[in-house]
PDB file of N, CA and C in Angstrom:
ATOM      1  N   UNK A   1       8.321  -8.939  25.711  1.00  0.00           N
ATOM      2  CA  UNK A   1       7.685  -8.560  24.473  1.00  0.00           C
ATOM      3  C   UNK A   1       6.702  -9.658  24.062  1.00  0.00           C
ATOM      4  N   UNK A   2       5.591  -8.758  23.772  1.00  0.00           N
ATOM      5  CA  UNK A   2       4.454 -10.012  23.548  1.00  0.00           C
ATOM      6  C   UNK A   2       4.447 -10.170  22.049  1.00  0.00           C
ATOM      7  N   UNK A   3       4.766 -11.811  21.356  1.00  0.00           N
ATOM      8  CA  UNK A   3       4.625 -12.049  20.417  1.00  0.00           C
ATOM      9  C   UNK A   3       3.464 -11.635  19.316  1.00  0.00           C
ATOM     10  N   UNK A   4       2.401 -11.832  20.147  1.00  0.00           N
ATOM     11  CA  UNK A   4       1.029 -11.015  19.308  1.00  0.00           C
ATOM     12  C   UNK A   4       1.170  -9.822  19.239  1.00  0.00           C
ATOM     13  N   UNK A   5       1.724  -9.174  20.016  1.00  0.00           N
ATOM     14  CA  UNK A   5       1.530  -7.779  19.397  1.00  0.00           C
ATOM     15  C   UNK A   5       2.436  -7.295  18.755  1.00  0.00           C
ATOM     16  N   UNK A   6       3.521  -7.993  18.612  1.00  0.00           N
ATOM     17  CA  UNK A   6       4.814  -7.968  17.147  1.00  0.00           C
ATOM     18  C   UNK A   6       3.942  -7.683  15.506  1.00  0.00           C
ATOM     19  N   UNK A   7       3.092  -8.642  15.503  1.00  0.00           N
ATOM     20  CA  UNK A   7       2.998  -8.664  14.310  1.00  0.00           C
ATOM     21  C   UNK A   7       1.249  -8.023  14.167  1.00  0.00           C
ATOM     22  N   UNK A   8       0.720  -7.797  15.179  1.00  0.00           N
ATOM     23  CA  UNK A   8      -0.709  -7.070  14.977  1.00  0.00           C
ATOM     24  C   UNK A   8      -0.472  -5.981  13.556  1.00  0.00           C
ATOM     25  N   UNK A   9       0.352  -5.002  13.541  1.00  0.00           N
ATOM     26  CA  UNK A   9       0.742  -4.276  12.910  1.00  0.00           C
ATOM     27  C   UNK A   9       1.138  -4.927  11.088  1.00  0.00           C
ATOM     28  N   UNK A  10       0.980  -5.648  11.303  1.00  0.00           N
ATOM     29  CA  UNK A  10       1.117  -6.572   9.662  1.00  0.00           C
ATOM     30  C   UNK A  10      -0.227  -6.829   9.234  1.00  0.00           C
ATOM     31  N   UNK A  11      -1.419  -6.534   9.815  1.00  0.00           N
ATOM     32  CA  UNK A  11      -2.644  -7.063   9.485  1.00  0.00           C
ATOM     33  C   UNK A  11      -2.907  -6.522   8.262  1.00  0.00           C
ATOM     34  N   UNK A  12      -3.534  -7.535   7.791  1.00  0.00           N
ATOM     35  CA  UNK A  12      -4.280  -6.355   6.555  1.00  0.00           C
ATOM     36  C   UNK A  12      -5.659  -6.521   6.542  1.00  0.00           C
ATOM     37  N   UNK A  13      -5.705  -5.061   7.365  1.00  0.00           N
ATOM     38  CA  UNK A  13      -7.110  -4.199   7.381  1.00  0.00           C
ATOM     39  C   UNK A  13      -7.477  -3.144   6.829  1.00  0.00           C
ATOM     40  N   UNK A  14      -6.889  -3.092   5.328  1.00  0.00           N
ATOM     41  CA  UNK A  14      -6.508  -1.682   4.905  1.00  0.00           C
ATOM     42  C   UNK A  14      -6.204  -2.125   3.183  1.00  0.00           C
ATOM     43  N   UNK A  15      -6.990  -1.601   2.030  1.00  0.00           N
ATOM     44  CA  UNK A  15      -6.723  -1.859   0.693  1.00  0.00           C
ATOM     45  C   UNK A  15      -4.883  -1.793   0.505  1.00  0.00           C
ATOM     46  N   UNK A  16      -4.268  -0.530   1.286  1.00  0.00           N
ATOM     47  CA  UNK A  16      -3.251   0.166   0.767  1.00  0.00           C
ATOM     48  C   UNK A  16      -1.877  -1.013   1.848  1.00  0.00           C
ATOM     49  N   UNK A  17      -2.411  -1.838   2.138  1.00  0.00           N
ATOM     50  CA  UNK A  17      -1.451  -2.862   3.385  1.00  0.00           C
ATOM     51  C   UNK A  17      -1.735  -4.029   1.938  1.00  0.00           C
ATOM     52  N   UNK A  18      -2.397  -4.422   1.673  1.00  0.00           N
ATOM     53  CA  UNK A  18      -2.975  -5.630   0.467  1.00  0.00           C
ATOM     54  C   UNK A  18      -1.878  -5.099  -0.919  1.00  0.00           C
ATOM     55  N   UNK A  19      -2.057  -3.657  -1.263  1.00  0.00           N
ATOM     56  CA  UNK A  19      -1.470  -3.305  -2.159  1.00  0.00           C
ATOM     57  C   UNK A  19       0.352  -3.740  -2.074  1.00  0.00           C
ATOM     58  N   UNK A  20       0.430  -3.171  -0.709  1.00  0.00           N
ATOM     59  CA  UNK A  20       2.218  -3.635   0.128  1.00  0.00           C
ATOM     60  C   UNK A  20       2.408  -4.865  -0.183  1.00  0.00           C
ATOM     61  N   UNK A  21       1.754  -5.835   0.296  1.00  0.00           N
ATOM     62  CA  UNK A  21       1.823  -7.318   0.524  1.00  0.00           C
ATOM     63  C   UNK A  21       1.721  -8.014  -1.221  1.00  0.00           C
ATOM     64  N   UNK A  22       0.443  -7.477  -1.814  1.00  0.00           N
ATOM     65  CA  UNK A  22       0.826  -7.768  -3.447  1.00  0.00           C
ATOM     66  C   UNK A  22       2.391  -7.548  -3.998  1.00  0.00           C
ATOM     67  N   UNK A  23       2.686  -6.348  -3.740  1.00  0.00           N
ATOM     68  CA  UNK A  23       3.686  -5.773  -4.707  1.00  0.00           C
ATOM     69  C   UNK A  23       4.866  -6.852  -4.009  1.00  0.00           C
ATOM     70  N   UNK A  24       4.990  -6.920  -2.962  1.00  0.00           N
ATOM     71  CA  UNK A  24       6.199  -7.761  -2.303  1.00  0.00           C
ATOM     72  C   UNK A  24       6.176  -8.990  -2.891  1.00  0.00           C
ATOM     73  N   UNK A  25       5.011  -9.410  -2.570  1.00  0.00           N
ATOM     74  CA  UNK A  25       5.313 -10.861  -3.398  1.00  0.00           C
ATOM     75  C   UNK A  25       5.277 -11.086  -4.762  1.00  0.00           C
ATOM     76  N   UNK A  26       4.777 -10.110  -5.919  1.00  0.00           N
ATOM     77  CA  UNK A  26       5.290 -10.115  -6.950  1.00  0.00           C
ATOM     78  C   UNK A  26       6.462  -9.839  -7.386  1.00  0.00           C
ATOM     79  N   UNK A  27       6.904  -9.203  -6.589  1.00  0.00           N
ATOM     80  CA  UNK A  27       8.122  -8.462  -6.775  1.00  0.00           C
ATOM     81  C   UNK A  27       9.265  -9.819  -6.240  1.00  0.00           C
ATOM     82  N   UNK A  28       9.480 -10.785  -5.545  1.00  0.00           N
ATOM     83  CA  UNK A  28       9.778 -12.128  -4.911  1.00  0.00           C
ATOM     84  C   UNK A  28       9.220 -13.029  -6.280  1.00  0.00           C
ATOM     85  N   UNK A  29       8.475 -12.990  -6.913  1.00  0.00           N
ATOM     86  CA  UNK A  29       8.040 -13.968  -7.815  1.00  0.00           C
ATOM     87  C   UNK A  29       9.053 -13.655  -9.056  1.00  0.00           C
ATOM     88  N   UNK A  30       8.840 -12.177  -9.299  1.00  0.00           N
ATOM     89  CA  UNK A  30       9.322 -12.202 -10.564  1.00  0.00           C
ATOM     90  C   UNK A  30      11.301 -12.410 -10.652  1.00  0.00           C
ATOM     91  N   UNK A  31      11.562 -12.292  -9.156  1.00  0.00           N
ATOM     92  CA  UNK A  31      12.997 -12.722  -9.481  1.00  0.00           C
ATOM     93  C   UNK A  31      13.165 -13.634  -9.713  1.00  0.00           C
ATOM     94  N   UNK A  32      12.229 -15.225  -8.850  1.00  0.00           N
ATOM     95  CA  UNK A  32      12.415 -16.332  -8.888  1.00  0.00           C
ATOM     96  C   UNK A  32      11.839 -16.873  -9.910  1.00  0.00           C
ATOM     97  N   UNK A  33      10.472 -16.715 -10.492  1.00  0.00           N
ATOM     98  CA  UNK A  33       9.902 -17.903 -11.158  1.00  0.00           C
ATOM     99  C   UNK A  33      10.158 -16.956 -12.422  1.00  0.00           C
ATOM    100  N   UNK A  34      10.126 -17.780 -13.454  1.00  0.00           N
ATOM    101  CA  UNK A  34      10.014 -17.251 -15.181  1.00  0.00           C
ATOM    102  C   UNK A  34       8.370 -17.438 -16.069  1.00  0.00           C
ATOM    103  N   UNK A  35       8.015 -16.131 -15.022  1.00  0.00           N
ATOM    104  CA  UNK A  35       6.306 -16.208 -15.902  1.00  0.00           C
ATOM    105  C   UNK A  35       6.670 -16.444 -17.481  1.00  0.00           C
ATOM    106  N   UNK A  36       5.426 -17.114 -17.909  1.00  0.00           N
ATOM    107  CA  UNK A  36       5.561 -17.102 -19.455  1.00  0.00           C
ATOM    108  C   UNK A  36       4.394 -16.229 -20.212  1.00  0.00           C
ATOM    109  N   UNK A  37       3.707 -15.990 -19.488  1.00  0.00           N
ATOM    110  CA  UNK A  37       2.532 -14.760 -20.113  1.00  0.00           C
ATOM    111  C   UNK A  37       3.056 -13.612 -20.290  1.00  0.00           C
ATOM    112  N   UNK A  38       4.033 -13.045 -19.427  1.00  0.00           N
ATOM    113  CA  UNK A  38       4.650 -12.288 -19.555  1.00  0.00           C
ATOM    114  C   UNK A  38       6.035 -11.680 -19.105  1.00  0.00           C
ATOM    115  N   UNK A  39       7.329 -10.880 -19.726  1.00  0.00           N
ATOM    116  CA  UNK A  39       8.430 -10.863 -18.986  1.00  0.00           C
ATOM    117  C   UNK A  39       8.320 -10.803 -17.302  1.00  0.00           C
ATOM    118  N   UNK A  40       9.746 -11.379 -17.024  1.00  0.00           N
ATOM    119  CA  UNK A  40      10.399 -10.887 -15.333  1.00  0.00           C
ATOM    120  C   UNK A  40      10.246  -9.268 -15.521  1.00  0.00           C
ATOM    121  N   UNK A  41      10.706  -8.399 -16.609  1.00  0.00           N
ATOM    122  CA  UNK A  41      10.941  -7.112 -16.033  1.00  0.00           C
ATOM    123  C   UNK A  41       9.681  -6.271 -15.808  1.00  0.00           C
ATOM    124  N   UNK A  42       8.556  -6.683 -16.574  1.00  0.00           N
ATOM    125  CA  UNK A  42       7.366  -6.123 -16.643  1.00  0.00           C
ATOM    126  C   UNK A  42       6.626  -6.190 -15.346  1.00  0.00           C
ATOM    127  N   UNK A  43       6.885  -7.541 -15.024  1.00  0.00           N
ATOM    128  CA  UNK A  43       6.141  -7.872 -14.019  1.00  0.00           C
ATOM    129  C   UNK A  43       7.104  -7.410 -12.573  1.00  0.00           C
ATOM    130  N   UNK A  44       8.525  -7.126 -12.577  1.00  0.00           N
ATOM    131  CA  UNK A  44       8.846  -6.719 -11.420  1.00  0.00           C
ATOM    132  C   UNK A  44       8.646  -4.989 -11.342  1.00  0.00           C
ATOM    133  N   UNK A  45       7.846  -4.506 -13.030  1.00  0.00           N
ATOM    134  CA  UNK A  45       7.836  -2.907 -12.422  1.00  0.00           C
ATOM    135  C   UNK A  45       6.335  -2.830 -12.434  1.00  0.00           C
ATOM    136  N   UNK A  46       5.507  -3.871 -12.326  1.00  0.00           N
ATOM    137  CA  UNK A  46       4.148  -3.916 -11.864  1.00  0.00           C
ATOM    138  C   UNK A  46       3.957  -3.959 -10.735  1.00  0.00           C
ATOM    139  N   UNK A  47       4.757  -5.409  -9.874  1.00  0.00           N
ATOM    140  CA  UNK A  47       4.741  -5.251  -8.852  1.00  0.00           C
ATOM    141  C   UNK A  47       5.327  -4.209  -7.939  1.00  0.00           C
ATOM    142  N   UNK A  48       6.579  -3.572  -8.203  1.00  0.00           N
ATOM    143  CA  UNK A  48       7.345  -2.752  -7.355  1.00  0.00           C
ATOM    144  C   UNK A  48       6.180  -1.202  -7.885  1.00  0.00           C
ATOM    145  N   UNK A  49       5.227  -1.173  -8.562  1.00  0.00           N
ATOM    146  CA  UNK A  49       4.401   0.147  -8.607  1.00  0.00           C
ATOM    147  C   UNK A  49       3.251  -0.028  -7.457  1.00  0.00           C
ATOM    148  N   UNK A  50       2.912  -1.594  -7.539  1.00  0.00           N
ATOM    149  CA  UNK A  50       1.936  -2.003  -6.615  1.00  0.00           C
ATOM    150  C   UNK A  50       2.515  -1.967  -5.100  1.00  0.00           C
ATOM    151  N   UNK A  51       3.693  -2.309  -5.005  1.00  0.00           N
ATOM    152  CA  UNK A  51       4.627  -1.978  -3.541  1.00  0.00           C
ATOM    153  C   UNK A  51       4.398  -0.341  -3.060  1.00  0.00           C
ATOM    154  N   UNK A  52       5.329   0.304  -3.581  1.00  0.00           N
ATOM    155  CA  UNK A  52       5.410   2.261  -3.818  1.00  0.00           C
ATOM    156  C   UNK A  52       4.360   2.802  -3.485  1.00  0.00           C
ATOM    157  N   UNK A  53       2.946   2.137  -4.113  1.00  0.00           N
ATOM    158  CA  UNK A  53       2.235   3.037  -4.359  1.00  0.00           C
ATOM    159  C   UNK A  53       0.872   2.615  -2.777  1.00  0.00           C
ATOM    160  N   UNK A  54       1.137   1.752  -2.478  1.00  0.00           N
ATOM    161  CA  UNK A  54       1.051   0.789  -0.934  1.00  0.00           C
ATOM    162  C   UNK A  54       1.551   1.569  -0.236  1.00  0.00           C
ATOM    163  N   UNK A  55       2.837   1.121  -0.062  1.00  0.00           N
ATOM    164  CA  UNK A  55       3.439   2.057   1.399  1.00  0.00           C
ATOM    165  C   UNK A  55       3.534   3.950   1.054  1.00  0.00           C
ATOM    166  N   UNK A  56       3.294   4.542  -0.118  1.00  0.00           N
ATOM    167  CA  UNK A  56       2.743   5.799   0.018  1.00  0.00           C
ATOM    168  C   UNK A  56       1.609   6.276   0.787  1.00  0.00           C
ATOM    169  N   UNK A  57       0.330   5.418   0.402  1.00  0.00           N
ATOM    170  CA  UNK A  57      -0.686   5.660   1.044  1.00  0.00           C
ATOM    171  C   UNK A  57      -0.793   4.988   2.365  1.00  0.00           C
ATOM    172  N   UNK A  58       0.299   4.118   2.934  1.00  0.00           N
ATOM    173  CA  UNK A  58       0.227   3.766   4.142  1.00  0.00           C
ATOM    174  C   UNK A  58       0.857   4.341   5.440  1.00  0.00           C
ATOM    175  N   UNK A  59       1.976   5.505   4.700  1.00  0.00           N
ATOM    176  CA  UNK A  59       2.360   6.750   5.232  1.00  0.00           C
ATOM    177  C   UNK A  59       1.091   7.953   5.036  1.00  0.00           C
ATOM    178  N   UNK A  60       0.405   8.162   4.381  1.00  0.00           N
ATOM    179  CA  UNK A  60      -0.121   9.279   4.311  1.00  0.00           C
ATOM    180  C   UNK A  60      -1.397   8.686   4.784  1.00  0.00           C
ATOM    181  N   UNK A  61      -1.887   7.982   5.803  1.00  0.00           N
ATOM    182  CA  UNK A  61      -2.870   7.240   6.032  1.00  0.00           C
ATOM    183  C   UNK A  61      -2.111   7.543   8.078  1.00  0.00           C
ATOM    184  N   UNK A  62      -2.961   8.630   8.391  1.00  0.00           N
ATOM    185  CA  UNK A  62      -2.452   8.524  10.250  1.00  0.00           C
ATOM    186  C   UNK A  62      -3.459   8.152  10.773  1.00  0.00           C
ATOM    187  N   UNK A  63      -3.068   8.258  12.104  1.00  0.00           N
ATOM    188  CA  UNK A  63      -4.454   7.230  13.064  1.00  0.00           C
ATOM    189  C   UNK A  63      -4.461   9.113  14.122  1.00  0.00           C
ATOM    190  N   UNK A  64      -5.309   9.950  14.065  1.00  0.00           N
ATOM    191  CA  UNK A  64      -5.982  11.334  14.467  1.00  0.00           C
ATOM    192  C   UNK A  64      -6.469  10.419  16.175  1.00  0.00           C
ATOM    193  N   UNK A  65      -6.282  11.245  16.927  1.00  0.00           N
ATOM    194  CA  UNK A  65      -7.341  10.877  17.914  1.00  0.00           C
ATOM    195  C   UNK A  65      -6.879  12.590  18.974  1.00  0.00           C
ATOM    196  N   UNK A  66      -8.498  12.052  19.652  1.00  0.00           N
ATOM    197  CA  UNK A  66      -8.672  13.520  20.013  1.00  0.00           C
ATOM    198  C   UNK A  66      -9.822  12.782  21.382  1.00  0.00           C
ATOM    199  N   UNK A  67     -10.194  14.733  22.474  1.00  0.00           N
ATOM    200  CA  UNK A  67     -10.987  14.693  23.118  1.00  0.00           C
ATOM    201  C   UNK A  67     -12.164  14.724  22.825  1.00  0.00           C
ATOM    202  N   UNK A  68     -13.091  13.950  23.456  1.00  0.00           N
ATOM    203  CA  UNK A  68     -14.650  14.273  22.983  1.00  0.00           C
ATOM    204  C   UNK A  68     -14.858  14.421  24.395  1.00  0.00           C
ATOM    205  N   UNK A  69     -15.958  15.693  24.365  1.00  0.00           N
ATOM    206  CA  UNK A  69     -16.106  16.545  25.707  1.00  0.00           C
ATOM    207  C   UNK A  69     -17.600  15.835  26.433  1.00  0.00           C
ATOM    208  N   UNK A  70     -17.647  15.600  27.359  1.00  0.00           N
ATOM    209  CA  UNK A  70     -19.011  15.021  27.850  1.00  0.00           C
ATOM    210  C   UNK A  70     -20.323  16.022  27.255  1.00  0.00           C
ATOM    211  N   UNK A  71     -21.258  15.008  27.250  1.00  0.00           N
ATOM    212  CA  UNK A  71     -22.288  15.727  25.994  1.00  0.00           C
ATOM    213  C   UNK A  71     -23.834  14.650  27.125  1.00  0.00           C
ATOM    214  N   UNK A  72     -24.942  15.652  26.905  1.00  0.00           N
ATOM    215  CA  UNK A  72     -26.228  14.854  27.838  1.00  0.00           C
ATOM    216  C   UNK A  72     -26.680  13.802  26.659  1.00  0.00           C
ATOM    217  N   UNK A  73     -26.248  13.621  25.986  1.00  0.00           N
ATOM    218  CA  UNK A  73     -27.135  12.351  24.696  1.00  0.00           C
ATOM    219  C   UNK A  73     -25.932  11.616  24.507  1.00  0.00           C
ATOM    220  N   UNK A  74     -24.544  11.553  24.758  1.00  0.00           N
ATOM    221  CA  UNK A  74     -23.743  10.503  24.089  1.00  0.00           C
ATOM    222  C   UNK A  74     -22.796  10.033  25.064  1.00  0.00           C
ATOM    223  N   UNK A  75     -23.309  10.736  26.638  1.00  0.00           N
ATOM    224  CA  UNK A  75     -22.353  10.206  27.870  1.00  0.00           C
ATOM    225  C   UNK A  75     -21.062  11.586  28.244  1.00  0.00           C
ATOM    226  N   UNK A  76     -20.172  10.505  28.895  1.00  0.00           N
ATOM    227  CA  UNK A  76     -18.873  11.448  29.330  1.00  0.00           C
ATOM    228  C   UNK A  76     -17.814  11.384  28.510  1.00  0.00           C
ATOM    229  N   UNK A  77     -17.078  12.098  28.972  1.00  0.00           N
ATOM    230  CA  UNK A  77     -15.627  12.432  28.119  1.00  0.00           C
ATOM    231  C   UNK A  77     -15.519  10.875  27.305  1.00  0.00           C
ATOM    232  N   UNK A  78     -14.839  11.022  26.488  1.00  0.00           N
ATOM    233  CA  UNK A  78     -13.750   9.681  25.621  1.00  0.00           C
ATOM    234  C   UNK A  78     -13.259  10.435  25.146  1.00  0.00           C
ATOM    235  N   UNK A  79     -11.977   9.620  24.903  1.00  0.00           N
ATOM    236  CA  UNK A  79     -10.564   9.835  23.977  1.00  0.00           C
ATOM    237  C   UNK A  79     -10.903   8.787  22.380  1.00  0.00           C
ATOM    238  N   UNK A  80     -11.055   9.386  21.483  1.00  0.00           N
ATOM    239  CA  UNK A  80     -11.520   9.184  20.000  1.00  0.00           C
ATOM    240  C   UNK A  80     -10.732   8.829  19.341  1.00  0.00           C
ATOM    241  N   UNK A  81     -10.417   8.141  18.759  1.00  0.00           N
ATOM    242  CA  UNK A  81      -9.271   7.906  17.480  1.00  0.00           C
ATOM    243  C   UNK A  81      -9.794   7.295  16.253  1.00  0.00           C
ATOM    244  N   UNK A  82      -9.492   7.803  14.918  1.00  0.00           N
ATOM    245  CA  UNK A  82      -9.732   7.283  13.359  1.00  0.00           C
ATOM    246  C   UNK A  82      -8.834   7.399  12.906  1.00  0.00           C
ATOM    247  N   UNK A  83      -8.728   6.488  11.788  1.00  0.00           N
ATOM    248  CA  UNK A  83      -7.650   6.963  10.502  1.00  0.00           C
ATOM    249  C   UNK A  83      -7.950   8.058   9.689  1.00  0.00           C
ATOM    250  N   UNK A  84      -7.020   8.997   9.309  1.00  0.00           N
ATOM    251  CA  UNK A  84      -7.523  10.038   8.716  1.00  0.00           C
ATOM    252  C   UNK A  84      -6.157   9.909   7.322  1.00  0.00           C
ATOM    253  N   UNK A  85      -6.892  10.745   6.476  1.00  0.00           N
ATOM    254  CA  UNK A  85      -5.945  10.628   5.217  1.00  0.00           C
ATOM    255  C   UNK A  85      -4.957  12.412   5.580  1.00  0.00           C
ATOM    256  N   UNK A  86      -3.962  11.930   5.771  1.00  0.00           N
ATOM    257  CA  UNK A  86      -3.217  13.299   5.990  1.00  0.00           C
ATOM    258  C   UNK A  86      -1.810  13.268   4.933  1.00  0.00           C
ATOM    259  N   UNK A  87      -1.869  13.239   3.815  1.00  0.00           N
ATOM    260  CA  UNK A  87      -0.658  13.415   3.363  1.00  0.00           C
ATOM    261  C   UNK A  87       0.359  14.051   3.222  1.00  0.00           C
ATOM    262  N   UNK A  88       1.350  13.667   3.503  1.00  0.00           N
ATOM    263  CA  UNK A  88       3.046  14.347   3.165  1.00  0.00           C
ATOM    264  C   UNK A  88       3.919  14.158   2.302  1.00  0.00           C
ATOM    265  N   UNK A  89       5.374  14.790   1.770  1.00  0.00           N
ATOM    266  CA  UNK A  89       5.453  14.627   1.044  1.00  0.00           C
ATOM    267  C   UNK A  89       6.385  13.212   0.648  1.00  0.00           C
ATOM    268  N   UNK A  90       6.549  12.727   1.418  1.00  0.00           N
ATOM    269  CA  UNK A  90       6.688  11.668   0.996  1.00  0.00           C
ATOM    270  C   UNK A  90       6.113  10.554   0.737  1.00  0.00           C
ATOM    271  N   UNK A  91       4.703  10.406   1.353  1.00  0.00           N
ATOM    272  CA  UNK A  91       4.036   9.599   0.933  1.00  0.00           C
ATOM    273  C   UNK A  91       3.895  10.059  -0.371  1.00  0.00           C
ATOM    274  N   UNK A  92       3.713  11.763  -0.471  1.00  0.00           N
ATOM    275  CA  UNK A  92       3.105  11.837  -2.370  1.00  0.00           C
ATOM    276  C   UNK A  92       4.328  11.566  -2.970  1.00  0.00           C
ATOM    277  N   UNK A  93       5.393  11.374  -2.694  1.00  0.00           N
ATOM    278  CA  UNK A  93       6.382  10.786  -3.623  1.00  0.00           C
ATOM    279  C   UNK A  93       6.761   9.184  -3.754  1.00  0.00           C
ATOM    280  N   UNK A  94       6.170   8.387  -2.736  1.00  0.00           N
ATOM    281  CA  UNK A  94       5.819   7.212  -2.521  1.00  0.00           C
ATOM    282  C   UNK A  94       4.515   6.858  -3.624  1.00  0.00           C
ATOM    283  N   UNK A  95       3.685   7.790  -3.750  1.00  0.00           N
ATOM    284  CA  UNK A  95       2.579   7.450  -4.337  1.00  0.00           C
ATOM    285  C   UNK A  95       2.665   7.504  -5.975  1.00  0.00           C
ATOM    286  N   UNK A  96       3.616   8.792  -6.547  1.00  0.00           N
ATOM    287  CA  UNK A  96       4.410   8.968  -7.451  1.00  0.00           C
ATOM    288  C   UNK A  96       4.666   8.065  -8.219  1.00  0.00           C
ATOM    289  N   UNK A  97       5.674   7.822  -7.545  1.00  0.00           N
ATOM    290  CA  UNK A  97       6.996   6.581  -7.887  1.00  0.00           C
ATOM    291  C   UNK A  97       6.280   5.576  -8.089  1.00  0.00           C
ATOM    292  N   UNK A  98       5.169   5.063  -7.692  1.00  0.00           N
ATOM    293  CA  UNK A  98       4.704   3.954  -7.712  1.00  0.00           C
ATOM    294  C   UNK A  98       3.557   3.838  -8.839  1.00  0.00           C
ATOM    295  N   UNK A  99       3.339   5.032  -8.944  1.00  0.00           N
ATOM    296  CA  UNK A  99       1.979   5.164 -10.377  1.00  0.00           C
ATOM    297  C   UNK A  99       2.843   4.876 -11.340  1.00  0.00           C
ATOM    298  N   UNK A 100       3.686   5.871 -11.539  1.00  0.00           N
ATOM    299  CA  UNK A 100       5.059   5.653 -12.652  1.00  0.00           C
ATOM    300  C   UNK A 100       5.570   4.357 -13.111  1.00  0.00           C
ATOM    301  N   UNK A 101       6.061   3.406 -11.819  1.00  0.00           N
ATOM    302  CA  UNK A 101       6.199   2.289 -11.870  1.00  0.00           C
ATOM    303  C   UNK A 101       5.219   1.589 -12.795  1.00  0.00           C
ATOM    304  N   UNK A 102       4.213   1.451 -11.819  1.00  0.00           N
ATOM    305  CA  UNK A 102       3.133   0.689 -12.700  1.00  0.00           C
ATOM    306  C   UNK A 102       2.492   0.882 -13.975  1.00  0.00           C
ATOM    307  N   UNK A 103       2.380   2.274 -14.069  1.00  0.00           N
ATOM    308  CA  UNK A 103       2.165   2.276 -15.453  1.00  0.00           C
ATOM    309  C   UNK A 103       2.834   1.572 -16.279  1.00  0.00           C
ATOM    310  N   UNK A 104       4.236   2.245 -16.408  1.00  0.00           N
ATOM    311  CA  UNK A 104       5.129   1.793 -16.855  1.00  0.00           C
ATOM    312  C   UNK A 104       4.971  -0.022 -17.463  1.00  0.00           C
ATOM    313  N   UNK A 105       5.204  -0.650 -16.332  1.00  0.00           N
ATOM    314  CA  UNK A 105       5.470  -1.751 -16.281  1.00  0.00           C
ATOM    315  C   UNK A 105       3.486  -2.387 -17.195  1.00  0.00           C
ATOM    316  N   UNK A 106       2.877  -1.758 -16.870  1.00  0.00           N
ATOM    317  CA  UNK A 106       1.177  -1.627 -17.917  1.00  0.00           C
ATOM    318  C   UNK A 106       1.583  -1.673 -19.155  1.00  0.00           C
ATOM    319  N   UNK A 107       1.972  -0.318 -19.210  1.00  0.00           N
ATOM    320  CA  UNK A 107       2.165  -0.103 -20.657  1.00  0.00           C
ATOM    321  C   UNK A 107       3.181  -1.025 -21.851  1.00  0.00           C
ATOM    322  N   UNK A 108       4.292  -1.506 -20.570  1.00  0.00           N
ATOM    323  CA  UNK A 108       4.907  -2.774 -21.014  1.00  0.00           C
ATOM    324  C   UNK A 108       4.460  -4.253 -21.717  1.00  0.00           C
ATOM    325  N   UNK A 109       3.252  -4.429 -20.660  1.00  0.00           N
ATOM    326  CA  UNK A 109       3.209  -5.450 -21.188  1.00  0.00           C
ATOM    327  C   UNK A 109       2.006  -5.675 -22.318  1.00  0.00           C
ATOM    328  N   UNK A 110       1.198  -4.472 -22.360  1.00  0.00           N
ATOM    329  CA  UNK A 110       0.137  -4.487 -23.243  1.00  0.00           C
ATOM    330  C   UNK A 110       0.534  -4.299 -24.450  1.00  0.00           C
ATOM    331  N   UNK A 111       1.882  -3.451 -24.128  1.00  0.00           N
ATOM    332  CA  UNK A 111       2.791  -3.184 -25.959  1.00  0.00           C
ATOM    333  C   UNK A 111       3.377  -5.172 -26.509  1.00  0.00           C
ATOM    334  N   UNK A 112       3.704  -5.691 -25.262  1.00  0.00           N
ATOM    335  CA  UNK A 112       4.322  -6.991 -25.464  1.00  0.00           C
ATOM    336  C   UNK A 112       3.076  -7.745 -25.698  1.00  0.00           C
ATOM    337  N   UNK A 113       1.872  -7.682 -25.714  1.00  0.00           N
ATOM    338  CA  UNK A 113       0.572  -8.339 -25.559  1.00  0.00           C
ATOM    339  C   UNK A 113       0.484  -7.902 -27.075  1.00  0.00           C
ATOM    340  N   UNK A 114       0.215  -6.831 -27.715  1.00  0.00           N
ATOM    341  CA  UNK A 114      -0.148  -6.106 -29.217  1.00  0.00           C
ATOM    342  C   UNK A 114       0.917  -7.051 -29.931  1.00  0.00           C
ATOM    343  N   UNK A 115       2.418  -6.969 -29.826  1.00  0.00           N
ATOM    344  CA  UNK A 115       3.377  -7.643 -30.709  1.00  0.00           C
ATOM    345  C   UNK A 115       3.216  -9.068 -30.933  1.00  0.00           C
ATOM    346  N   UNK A 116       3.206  -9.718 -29.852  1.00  0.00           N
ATOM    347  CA  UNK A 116       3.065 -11.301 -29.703  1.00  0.00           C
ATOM    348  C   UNK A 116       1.818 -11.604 -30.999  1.00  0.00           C
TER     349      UNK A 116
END
């Protein structure tokens, strides 16, 4: 097993992989450190909306590939592949859960932002 290609798959080449990687480590922050701008709980349902709502669209995000037929202007056959947005339902419940979250955890702290 080749070590590089263990973790190729962790890259972030992708808004909705950045969104994953945010929410994780906020979500790691807010257990450990004691923000003072604003609560642990706010900030762990900010981050865990920013997590959810990441790996939703990183399920509903496939890699399509197909034949392309030899053509006189673009050469011979190739085998094609893109990311295509194909959603299911669990990504839309991944995506859900995670708006919810975040709002949530929004609406938290802007109400705690008005009081202060």
């Amino acid at each position: 097993m080749d070590l590089g290609s263990l973790f190729k798959n962790l890259a972030v080449d992708a808004w909705y992989k950045a969104f994953v990687y945010l929410g994780g480590m906020g979500f790691i922050a807010s257990l450990f450190i004691e923000a003072e701008a604003i609560k642990g709980v706010h900030l762990l349902l900010l981050s865990l909306g920013f997590f959810f709502l990441g790996v939703g669209e990183w399920k509903n995000h496939k890699t399509a590939t197909w034949f392309k037929p030899p053509n006189v202007y673009t050469g011979g056959p190739a085998l094609m592949s893109a990311k295509v947005r194909d959603p299911d339902m669990v990504g839309i419940a991944f995506d859900i859960f995670g708006v919810l979250l975040g709002g949530i955890g929004l609406v938290c702290i802007v109400v705690q932002a008005i009081r202060a």
